[in-house]
N, C-alpha and C. Protein backbone atom coordinates (compact mmCIF):
# COMPACT_ATOMS: atom_id res chain seq x y z
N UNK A 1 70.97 -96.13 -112.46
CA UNK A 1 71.85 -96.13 -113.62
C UNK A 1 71.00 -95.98 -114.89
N UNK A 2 71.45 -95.51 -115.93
CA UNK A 2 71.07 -95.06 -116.85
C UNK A 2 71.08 -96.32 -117.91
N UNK A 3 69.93 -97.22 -118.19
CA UNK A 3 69.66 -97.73 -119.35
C UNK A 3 70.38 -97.21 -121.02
N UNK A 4 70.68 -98.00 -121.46
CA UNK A 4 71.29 -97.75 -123.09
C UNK A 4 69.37 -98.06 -123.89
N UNK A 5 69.93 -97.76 -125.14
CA UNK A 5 68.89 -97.44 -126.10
C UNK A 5 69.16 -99.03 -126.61
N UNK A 6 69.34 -99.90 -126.68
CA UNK A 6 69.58 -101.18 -126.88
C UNK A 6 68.86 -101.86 -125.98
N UNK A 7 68.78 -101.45 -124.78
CA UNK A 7 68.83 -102.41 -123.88
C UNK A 7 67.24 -102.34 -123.19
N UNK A 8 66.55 -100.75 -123.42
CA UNK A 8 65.50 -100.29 -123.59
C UNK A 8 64.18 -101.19 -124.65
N UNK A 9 65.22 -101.43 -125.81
CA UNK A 9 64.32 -101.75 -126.84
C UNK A 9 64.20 -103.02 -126.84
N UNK A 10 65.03 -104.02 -126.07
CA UNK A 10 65.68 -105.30 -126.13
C UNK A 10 64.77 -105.38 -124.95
N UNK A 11 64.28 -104.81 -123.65
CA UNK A 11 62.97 -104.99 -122.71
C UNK A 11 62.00 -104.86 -123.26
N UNK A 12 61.45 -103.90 -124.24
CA UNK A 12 60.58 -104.17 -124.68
C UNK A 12 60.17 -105.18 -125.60
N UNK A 13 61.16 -105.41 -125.99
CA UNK A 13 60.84 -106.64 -127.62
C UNK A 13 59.81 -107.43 -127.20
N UNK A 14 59.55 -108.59 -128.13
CA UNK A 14 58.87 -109.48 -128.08
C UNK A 14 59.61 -110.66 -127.32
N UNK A 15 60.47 -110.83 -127.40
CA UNK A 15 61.40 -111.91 -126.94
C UNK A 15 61.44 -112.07 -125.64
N UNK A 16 61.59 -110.67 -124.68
CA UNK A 16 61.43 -110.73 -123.27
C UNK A 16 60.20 -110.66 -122.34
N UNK A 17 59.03 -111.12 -123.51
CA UNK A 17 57.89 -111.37 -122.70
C UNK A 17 57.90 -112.75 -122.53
N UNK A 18 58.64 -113.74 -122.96
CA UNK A 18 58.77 -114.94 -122.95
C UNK A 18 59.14 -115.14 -120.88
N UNK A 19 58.53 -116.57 -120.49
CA UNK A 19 59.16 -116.70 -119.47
C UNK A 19 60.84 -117.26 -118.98
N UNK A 20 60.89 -116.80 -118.02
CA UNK A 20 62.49 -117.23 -117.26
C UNK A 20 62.56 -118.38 -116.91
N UNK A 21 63.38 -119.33 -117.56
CA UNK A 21 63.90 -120.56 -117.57
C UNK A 21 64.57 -120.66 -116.13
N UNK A 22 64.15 -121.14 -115.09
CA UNK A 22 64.94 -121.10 -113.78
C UNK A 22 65.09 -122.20 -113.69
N UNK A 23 66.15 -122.59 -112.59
CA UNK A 23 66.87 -124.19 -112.17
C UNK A 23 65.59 -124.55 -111.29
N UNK A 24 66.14 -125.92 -111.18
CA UNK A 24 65.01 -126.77 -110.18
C UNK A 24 65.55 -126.08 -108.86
N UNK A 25 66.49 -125.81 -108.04
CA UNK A 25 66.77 -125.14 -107.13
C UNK A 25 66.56 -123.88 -106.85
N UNK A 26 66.45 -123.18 -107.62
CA UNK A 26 65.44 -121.97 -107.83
C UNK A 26 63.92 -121.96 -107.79
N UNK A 27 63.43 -123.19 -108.56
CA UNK A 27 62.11 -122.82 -108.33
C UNK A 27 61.70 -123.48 -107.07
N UNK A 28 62.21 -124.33 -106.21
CA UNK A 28 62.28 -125.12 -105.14
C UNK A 28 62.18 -123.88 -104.00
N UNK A 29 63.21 -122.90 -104.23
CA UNK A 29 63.34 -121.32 -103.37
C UNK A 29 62.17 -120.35 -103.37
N UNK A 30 61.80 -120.77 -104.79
CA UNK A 30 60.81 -119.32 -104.66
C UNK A 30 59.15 -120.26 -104.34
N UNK A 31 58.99 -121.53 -104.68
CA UNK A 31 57.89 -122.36 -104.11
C UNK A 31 57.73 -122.29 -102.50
N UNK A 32 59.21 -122.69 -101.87
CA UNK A 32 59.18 -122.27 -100.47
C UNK A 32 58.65 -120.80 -99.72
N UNK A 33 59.16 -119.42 -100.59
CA UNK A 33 58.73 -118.44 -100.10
C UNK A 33 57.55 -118.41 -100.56
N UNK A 34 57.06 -118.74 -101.60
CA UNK A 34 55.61 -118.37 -101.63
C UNK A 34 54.67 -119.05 -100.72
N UNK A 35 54.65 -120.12 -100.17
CA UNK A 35 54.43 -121.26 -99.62
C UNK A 35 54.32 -120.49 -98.13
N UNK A 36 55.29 -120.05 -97.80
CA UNK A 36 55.48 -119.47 -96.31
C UNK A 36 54.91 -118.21 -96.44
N UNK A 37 54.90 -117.49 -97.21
CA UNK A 37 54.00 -116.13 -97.27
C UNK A 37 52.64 -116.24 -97.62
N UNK A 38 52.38 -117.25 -97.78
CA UNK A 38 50.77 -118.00 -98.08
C UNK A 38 50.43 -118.33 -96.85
N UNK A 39 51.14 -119.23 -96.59
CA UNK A 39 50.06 -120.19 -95.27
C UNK A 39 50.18 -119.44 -93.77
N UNK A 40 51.34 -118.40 -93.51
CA UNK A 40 51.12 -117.84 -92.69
C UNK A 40 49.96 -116.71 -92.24
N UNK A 41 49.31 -116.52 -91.43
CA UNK A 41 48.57 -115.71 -91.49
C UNK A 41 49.06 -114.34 -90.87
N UNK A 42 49.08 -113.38 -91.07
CA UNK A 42 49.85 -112.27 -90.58
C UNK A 42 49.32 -111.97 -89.24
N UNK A 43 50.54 -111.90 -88.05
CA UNK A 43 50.25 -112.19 -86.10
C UNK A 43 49.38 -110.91 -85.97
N UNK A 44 48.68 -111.25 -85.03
CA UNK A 44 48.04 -110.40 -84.66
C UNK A 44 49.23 -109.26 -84.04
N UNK A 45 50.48 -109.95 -83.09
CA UNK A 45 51.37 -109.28 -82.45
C UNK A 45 52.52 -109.28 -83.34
N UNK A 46 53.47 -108.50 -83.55
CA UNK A 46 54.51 -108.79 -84.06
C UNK A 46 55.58 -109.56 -83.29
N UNK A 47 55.46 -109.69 -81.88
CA UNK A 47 56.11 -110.47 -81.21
C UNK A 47 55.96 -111.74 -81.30
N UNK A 48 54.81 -112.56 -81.77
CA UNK A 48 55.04 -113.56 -82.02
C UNK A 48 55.67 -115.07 -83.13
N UNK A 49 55.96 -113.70 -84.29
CA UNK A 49 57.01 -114.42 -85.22
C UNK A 49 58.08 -113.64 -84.67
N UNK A 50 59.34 -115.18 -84.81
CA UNK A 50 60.75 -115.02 -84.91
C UNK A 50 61.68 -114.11 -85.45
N UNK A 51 62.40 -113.85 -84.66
CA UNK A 51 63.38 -113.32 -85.31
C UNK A 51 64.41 -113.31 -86.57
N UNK A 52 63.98 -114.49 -86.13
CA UNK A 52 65.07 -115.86 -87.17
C UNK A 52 64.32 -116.34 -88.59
N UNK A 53 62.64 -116.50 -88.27
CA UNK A 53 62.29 -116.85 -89.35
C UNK A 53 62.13 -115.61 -90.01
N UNK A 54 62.08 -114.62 -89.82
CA UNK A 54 61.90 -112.83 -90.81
C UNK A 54 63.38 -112.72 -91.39
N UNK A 55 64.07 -113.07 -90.93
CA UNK A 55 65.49 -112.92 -91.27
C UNK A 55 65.70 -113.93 -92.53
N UNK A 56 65.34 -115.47 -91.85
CA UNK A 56 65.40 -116.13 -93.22
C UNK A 56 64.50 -116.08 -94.28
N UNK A 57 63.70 -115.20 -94.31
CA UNK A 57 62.78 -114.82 -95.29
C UNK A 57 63.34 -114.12 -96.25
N UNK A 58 63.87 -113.10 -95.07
CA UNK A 58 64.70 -111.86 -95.86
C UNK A 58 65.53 -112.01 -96.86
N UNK A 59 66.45 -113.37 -96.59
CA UNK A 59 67.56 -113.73 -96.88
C UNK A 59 67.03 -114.55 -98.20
N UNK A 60 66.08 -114.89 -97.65
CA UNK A 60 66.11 -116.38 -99.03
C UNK A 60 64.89 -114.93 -100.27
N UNK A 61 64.09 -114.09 -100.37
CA UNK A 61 63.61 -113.11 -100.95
C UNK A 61 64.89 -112.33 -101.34
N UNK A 62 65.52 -112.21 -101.09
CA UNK A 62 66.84 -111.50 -101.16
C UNK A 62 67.87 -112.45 -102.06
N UNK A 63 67.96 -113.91 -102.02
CA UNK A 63 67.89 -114.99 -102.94
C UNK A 63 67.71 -115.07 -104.31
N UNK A 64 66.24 -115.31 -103.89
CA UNK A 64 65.61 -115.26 -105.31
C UNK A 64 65.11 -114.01 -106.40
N UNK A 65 65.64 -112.50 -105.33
CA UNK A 65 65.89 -111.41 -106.10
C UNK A 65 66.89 -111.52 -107.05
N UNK A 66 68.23 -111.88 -105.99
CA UNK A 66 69.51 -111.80 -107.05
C UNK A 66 69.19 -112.65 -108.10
N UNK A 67 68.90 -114.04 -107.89
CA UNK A 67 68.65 -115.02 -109.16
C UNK A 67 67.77 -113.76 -110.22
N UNK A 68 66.75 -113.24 -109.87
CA UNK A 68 65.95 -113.41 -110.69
C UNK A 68 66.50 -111.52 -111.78
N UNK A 69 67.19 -111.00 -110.95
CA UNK A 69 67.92 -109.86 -111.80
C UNK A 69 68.68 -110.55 -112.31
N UNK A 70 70.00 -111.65 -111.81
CA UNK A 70 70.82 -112.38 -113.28
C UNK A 70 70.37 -112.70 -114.23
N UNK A 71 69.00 -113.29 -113.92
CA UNK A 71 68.51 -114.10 -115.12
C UNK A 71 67.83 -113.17 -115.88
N UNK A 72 67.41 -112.02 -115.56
CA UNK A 72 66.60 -110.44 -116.20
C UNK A 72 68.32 -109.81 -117.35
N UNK A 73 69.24 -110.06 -116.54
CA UNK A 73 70.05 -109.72 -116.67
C UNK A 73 70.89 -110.09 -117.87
N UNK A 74 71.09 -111.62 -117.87
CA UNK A 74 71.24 -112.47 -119.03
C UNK A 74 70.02 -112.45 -120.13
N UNK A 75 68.73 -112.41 -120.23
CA UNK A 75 67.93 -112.05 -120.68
C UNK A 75 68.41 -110.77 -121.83
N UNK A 76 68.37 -109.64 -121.03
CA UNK A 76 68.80 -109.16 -121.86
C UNK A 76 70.28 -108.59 -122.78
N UNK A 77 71.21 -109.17 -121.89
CA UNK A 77 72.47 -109.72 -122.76
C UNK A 77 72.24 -110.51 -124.12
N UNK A 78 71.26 -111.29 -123.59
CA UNK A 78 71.04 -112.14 -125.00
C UNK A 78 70.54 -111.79 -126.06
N UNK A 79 69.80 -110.25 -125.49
CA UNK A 79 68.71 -109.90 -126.39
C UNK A 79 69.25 -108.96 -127.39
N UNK A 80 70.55 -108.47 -126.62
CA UNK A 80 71.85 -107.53 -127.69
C UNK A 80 72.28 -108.20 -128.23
N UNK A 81 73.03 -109.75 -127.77
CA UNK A 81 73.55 -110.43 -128.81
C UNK A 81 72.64 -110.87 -129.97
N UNK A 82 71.61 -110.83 -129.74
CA UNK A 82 70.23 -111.22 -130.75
C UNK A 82 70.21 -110.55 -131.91
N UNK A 83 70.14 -109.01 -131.16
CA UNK A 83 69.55 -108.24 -131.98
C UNK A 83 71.01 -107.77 -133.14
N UNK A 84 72.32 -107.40 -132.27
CA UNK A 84 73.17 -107.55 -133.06
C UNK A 84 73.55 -108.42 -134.28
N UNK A 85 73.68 -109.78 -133.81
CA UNK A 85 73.53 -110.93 -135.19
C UNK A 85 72.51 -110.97 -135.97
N UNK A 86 71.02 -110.44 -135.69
CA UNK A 86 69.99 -109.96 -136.56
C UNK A 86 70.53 -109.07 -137.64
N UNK A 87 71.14 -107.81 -137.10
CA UNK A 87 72.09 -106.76 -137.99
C UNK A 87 72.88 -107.19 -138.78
N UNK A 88 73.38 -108.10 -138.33
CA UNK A 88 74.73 -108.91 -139.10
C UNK A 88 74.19 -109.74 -140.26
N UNK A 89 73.33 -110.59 -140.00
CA UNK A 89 72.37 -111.08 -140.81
C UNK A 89 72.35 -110.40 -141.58
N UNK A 90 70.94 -109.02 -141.77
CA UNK A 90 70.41 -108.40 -142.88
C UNK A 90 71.93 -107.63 -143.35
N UNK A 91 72.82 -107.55 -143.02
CA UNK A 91 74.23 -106.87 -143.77
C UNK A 91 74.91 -108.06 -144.44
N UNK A 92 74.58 -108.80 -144.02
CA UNK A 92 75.38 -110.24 -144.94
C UNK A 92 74.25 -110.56 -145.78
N UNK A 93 73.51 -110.77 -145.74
CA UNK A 93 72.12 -110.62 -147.08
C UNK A 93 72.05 -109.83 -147.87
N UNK A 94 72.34 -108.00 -147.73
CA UNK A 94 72.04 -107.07 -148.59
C UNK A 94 73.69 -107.68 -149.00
N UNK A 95 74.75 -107.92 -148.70
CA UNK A 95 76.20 -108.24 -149.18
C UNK A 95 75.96 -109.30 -150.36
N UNK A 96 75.23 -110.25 -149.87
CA UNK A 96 75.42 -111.26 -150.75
C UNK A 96 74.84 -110.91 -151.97
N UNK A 97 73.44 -110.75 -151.79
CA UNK A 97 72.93 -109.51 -152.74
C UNK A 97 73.36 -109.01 -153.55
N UNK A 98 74.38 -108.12 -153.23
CA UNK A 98 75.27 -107.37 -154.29
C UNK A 98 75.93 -108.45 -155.08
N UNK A 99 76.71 -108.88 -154.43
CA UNK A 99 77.52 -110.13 -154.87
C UNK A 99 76.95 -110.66 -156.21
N UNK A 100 75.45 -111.01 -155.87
CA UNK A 100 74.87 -111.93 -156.97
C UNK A 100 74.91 -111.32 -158.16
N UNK A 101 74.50 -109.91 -157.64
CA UNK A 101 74.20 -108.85 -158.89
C UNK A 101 75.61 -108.75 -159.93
N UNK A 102 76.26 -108.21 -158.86
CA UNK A 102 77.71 -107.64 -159.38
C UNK A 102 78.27 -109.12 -160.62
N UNK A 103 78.23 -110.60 -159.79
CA UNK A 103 78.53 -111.74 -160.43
C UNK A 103 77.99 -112.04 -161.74
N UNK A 104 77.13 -111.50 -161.71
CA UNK A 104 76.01 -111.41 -162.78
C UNK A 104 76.17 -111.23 -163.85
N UNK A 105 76.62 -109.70 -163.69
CA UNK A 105 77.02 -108.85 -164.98
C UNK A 105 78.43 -109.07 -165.38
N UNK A 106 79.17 -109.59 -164.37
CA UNK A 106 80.47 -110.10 -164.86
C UNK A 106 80.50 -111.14 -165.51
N UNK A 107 79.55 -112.16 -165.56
CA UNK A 107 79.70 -113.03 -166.19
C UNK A 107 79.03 -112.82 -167.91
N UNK A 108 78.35 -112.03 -167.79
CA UNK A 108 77.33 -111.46 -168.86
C UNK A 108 78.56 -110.60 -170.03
N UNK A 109 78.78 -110.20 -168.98
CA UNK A 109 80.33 -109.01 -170.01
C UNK A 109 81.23 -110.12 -170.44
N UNK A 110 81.55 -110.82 -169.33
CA UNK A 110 82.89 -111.86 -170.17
C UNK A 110 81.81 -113.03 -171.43
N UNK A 111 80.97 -113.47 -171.37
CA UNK A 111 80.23 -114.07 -172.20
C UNK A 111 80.55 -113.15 -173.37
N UNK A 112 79.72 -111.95 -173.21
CA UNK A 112 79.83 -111.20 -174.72
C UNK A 112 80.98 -111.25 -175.56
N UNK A 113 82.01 -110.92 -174.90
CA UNK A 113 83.60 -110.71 -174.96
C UNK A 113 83.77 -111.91 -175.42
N UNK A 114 83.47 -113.14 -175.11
CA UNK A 114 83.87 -114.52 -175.62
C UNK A 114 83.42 -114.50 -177.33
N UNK A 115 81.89 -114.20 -177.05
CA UNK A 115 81.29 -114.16 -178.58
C UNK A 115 81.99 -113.28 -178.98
N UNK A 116 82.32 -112.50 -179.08
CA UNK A 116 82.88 -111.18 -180.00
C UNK A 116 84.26 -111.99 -180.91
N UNK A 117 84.63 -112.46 -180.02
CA UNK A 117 86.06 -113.31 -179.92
C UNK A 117 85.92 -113.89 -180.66
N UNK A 118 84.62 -114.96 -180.60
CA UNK A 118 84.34 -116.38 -181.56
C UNK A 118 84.59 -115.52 -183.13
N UNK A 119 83.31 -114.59 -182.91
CA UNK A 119 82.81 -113.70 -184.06
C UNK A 119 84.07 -113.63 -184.82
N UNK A 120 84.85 -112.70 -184.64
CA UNK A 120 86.24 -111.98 -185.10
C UNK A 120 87.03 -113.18 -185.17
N UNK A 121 87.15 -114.43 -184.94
CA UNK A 121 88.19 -115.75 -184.99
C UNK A 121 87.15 -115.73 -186.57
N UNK A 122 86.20 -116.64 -186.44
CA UNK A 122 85.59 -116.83 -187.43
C UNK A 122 85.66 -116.24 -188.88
N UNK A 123 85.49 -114.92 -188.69
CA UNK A 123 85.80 -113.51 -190.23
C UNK A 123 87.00 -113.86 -190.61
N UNK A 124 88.04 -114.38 -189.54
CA UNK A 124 89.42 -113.97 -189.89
C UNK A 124 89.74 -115.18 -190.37
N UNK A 125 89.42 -116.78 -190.29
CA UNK A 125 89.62 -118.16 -190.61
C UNK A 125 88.75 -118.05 -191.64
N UNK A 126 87.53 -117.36 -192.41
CA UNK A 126 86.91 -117.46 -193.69
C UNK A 126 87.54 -116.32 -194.26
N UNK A 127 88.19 -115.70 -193.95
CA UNK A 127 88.75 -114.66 -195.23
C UNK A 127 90.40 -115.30 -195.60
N UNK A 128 90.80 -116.27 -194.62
CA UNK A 128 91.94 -116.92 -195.05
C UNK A 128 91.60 -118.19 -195.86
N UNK A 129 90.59 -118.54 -195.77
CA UNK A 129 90.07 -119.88 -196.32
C UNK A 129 89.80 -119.42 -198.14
N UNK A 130 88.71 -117.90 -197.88
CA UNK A 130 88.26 -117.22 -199.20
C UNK A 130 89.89 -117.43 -199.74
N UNK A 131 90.61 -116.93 -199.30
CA UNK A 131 92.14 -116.41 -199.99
C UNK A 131 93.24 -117.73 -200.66
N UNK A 132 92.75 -118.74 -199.77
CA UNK A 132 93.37 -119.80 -200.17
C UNK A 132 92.87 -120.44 -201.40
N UNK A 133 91.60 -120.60 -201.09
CA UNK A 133 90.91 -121.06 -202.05
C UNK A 133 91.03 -120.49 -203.42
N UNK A 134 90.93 -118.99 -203.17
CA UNK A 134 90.78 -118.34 -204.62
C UNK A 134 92.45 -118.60 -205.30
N UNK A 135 93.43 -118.64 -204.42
CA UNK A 135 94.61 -119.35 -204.77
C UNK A 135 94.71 -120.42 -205.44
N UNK A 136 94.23 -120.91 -204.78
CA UNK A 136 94.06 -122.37 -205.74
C UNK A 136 93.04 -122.38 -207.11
N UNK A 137 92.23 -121.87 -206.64
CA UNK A 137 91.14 -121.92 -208.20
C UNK A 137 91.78 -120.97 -209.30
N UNK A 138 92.50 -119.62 -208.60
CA UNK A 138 93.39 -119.32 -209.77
C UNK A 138 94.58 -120.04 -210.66
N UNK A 139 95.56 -120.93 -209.68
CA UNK A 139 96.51 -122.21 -210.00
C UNK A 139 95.96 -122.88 -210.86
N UNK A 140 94.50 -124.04 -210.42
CA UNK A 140 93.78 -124.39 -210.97
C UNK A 140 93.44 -124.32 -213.02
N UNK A 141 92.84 -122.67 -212.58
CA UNK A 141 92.25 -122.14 -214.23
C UNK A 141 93.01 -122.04 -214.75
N UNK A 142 94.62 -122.04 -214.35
CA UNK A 142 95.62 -121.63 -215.31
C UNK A 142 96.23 -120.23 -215.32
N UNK A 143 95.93 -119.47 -214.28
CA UNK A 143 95.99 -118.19 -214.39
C UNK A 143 97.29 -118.08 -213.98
N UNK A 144 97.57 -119.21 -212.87
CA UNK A 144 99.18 -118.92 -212.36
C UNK A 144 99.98 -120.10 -212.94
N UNK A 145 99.71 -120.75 -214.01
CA UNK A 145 100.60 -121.85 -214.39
C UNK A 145 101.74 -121.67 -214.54
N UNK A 146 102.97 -122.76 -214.23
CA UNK A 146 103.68 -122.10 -215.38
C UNK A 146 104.23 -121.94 -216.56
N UNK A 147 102.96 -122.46 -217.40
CA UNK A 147 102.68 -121.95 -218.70
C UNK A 147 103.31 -120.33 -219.19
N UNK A 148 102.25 -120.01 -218.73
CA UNK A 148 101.77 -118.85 -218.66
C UNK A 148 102.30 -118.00 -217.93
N UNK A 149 103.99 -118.13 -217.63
CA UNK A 149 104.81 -116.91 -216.93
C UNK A 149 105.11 -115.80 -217.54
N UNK A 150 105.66 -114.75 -217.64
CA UNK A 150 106.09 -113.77 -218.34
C UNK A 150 107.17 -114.17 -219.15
N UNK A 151 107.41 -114.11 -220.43
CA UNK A 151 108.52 -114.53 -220.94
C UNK A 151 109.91 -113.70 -220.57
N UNK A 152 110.85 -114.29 -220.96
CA UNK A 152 112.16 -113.94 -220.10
C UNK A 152 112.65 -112.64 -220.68
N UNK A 153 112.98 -111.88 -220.05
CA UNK A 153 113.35 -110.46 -221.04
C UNK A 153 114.36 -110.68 -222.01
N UNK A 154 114.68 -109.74 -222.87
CA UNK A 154 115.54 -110.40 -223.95
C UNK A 154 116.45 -108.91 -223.80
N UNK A 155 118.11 -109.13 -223.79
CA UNK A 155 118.40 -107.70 -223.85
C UNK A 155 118.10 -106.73 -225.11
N UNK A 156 118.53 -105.62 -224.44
CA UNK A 156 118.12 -104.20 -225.46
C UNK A 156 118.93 -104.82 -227.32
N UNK A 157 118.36 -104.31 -228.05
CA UNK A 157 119.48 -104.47 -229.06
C UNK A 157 120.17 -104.19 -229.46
N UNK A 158 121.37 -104.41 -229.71
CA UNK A 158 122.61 -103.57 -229.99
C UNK A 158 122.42 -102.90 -231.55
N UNK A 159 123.35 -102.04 -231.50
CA UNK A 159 123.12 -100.62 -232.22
C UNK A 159 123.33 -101.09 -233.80
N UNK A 160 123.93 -102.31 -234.12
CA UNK A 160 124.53 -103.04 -235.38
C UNK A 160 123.14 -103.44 -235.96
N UNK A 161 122.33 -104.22 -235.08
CA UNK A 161 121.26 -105.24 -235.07
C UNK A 161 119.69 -103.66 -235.26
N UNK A 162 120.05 -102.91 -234.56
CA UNK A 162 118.95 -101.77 -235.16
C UNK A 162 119.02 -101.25 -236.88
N UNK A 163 120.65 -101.09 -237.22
CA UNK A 163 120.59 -100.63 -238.38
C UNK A 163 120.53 -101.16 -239.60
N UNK A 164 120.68 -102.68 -238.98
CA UNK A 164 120.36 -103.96 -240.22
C UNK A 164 118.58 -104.05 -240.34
N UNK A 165 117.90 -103.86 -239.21
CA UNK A 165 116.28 -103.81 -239.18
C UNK A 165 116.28 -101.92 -239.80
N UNK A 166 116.65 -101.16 -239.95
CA UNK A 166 116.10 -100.22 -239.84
C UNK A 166 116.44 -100.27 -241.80
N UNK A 167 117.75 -100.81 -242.48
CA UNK A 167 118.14 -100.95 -243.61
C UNK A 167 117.08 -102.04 -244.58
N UNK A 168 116.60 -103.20 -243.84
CA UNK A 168 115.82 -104.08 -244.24
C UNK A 168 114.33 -103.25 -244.48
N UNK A 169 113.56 -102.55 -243.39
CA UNK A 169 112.68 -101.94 -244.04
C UNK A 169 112.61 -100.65 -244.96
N UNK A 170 113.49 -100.02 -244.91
CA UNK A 170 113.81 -99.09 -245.83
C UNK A 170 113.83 -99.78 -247.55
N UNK A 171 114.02 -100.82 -247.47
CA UNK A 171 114.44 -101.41 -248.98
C UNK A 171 113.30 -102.64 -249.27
């Protein structure tokens, strides 16, 4: 079967040179076969080992094969899930990243915007203050007393009252 490109790179890593964590019943299996493939010395005849013990050799090597491809196996299952959440990682880092940046300048823009605000409150509460004031200091000097209103109009003069002024300076 055809290896994936994951699973290639995930044997090679660093991670899967580490050793295989096996059960005590496992290593109990493979102590026994080594144990029996050690101390036997290979027969001169083949007739004189069993039938039975080549068989359970077979069987228990055949054992500690399967164990030891699951555990090759899980190995590198783990080593995709590894390497995947590694990915996930550096994408949630360059994310946050942005985040900080982006937060940044938003807060920088609304700051300005605040001052601008203050700024323009401020001009607009001293040019009402200038206005009041000069209100009052005009009240004050007398300028708006009411002294000093316009006097009340007086009507036009009637045409009798022109020719008695116009007769008076003539004479």
């Amino acid at each position: 079967s055809k290896m994936s490109l994951r699973r290639k790179d995930a044997m090679r890593s660093k991670r899967n040179r580490q050793a295989f964590a096996f059960s005590e019943k496992e290593h109990e299996k493979i102590n026994i076969l080594i144990d029996k493939t050690h101390d036997q010395d290979p027969p001169a005849e083949p007739s004189h080992v069993s039938t039975d013990k080549i068989e359970d050799m077979r069987k228990m090597v055949s054992e500690v094969t399967g164990i030891m491809k699951d555990n090759i196996e899980k190995v590198v299952e783990r080593e995709e899930k590894l390497n995947i959440l590694e990915v996930r990682t550096e994408e949630l880092q360059a994310s946050s990243q942005s985040f900080k940046i982006t937060s940044t300048q938003v807060v920088h823009k609304y700051r300005s915007r605040h001052r601008k605000l203050i700024c323009v409150l401020v001009v607009i509460i001293v040019i009402i203050l200038l206005l009041v004031g000069g209100a009052i200091f005009l009240y004050v000097s007398g300028v708006f007393s009411p002294s000093t209103q316009a006097p009340p109009t007086t009507p036009p003069p009637s045409s009798k009252l022109l020719s008695q002024i116009k007769n008076a300076s003539t004479s």
